[in-house]
N, C-alpha and C. Protein backbone atom coordinates (compact mmCIF):
# COMPACT_ATOMS: atom_id res chain seq x y z
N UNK A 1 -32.64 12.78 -28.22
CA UNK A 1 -32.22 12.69 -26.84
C UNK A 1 -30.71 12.48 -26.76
N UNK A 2 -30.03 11.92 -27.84
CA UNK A 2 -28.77 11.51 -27.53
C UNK A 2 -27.74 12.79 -27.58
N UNK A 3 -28.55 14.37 -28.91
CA UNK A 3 -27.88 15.55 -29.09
C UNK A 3 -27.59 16.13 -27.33
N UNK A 4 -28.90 16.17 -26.99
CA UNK A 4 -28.82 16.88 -25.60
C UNK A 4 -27.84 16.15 -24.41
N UNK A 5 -27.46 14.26 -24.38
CA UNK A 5 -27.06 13.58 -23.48
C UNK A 5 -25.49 14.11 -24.05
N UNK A 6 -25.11 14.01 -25.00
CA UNK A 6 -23.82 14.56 -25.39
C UNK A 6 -23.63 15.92 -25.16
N UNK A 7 -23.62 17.17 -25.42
CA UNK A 7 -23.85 18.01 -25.10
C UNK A 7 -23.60 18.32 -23.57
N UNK A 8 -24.18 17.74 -22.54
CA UNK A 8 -24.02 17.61 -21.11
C UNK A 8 -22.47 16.83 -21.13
N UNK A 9 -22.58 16.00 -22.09
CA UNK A 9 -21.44 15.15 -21.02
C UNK A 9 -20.09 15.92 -22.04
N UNK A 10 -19.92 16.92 -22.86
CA UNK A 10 -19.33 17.91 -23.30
C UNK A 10 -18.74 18.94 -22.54
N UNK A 11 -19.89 19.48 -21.72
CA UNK A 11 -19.87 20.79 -20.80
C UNK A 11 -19.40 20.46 -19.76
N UNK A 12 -20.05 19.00 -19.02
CA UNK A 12 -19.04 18.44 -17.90
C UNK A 12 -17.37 17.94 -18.17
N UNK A 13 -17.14 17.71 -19.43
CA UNK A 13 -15.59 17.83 -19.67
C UNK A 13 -15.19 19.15 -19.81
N UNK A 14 -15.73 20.08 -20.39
CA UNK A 14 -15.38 21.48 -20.46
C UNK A 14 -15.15 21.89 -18.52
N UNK A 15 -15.89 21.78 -17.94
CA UNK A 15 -15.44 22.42 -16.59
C UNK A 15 -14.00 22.40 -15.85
N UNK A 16 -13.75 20.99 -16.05
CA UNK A 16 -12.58 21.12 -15.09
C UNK A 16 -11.17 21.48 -16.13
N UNK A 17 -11.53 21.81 -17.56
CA UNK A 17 -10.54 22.48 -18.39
C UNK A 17 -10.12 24.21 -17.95
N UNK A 18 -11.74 24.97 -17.91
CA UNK A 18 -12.08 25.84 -17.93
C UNK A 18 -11.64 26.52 -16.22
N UNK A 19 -11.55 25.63 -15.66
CA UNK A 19 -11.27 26.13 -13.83
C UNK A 19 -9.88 25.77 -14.25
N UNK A 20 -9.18 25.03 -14.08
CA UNK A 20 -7.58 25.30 -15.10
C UNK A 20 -6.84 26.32 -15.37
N UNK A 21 -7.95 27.11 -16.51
CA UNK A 21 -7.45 28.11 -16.88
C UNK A 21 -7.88 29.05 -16.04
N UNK A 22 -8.46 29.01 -15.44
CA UNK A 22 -9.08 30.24 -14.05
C UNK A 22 -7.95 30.24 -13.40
N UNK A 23 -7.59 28.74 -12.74
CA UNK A 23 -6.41 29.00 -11.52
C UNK A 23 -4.76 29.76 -11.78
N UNK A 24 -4.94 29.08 -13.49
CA UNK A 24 -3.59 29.73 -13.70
C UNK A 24 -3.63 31.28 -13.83
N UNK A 25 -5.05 31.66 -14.72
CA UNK A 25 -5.32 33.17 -14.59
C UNK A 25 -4.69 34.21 -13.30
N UNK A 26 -5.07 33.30 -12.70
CA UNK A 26 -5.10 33.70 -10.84
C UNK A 26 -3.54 33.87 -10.38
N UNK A 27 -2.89 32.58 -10.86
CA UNK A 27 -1.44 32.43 -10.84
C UNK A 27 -0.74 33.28 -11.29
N UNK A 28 -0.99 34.12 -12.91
CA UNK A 28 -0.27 35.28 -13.68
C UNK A 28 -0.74 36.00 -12.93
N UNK A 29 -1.88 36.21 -12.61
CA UNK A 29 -2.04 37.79 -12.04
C UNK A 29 -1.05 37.93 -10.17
N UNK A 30 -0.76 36.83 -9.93
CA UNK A 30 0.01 37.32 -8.77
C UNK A 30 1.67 37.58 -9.50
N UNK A 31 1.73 37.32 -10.56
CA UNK A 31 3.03 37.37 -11.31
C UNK A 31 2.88 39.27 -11.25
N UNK A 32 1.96 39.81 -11.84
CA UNK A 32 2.00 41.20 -12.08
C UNK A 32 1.69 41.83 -10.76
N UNK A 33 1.06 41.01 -9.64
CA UNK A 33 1.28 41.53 -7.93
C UNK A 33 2.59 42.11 -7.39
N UNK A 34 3.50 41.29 -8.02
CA UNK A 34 4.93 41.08 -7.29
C UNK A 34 5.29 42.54 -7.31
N UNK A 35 5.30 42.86 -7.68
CA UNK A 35 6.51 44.46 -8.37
C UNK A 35 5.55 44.95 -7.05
N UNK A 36 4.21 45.10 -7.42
CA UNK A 36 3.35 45.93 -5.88
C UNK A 36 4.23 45.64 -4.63
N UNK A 37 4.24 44.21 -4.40
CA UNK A 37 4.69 43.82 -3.07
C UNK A 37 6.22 44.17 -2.56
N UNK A 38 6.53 44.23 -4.02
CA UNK A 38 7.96 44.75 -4.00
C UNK A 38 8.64 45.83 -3.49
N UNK A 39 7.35 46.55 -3.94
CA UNK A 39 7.62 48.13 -3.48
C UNK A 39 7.19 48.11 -2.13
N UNK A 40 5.91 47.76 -1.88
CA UNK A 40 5.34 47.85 -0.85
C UNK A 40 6.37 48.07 0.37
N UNK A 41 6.70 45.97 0.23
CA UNK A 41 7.51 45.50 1.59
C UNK A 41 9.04 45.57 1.33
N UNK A 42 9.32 46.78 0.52
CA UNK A 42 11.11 46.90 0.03
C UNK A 42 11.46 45.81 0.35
N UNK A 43 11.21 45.02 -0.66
CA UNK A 43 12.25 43.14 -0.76
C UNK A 43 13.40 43.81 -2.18
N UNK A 44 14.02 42.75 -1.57
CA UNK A 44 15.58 42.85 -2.53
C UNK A 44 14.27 41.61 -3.79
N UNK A 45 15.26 41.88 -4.93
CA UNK A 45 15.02 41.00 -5.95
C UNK A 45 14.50 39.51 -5.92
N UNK A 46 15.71 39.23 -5.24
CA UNK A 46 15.96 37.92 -4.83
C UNK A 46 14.89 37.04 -3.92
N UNK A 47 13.80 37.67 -3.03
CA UNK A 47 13.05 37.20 -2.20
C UNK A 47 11.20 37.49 -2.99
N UNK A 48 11.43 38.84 -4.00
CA UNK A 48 10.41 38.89 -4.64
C UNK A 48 9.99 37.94 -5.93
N UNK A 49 11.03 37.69 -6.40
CA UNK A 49 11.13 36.68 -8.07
C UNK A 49 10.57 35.23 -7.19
N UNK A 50 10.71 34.86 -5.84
CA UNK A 50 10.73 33.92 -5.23
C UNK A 50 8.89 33.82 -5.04
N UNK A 51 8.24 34.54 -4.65
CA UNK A 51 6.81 35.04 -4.58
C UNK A 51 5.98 34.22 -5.99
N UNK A 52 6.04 33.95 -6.98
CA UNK A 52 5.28 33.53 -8.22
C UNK A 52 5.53 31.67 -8.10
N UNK A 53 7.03 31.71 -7.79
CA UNK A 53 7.48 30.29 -7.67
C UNK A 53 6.43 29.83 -6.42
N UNK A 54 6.06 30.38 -5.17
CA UNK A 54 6.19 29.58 -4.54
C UNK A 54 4.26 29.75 -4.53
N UNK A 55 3.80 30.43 -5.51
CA UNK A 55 2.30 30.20 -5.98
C UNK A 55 2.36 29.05 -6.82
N UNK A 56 2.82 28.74 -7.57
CA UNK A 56 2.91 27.51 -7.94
C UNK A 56 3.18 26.18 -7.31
N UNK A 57 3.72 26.05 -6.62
CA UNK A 57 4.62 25.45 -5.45
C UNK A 57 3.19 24.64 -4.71
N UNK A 58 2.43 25.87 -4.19
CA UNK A 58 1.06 25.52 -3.44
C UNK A 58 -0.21 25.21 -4.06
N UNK A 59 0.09 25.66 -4.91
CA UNK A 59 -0.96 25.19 -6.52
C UNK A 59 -0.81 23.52 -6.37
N UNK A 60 0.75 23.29 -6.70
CA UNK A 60 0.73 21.59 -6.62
C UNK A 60 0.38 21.21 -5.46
N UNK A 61 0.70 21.41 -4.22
CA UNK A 61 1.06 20.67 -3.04
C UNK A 61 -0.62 20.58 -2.62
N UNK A 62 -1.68 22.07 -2.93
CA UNK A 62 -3.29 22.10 -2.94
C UNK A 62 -3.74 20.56 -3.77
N UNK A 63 -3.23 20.68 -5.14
CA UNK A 63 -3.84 19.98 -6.15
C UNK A 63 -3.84 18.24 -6.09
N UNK A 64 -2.82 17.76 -6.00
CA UNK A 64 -2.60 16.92 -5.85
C UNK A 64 -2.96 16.12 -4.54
N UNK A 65 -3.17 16.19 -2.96
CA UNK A 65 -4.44 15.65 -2.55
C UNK A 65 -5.56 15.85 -2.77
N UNK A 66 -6.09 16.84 -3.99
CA UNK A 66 -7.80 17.12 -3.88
C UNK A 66 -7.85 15.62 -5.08
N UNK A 67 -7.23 15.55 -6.11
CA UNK A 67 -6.97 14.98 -6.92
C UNK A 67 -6.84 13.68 -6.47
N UNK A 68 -6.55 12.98 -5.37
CA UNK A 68 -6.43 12.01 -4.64
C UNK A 68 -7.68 11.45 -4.35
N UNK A 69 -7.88 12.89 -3.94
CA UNK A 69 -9.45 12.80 -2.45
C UNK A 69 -10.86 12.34 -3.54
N UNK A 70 -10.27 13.24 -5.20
CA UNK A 70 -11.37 13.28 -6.18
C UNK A 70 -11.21 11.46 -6.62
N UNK A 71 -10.28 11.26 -6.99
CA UNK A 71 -10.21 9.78 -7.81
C UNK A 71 -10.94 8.75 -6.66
N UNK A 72 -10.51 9.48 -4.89
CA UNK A 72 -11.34 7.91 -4.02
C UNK A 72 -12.89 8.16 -4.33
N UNK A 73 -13.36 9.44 -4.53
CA UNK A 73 -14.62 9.79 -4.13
C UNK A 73 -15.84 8.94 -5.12
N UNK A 74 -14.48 9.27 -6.65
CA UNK A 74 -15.11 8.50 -8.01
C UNK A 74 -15.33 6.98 -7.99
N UNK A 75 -14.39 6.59 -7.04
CA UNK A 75 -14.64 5.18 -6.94
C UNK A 75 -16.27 4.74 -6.61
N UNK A 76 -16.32 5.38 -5.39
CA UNK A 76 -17.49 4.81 -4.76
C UNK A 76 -19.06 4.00 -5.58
């Protein structure tokens, strides 16, 4: 019983590693968006290189109250 109780509490540390690497996945692939948008909405350089930064930007500003909201929830 203890193989299988470990095992679980393995996979539940594996998740929030594994969504991590999802979000950043998500993050590069708007890196290889840019040049599209570039063309798309004829931006100068300067306003497109700005586009990846400011996915990150909202990545933190998202993360950090869920991360808040997660640590009160754990309390309970």
């Amino acid at each position: 019983m203890t193989n299988s109780n470990t095992g679980k509490n393995l996979i539940l540390k594996l998740i929030p590693v594994m969504l991590a690497f999802f979000a950043m996945g998500f993050v590069d692939s708007v890196g290889i968006a840019t040049n599209y948008v570039k063309k798309d909405f004829l931006l100068p350089d300067k306003i497109a290189n700005i586009l990846p930064s400011m996915v990150f930007f909202w990545f933190l500003v998202g993360s950090v109250p869920t991360g808040m909201l997660m640590n009160k929830i754990g309390r309970k």
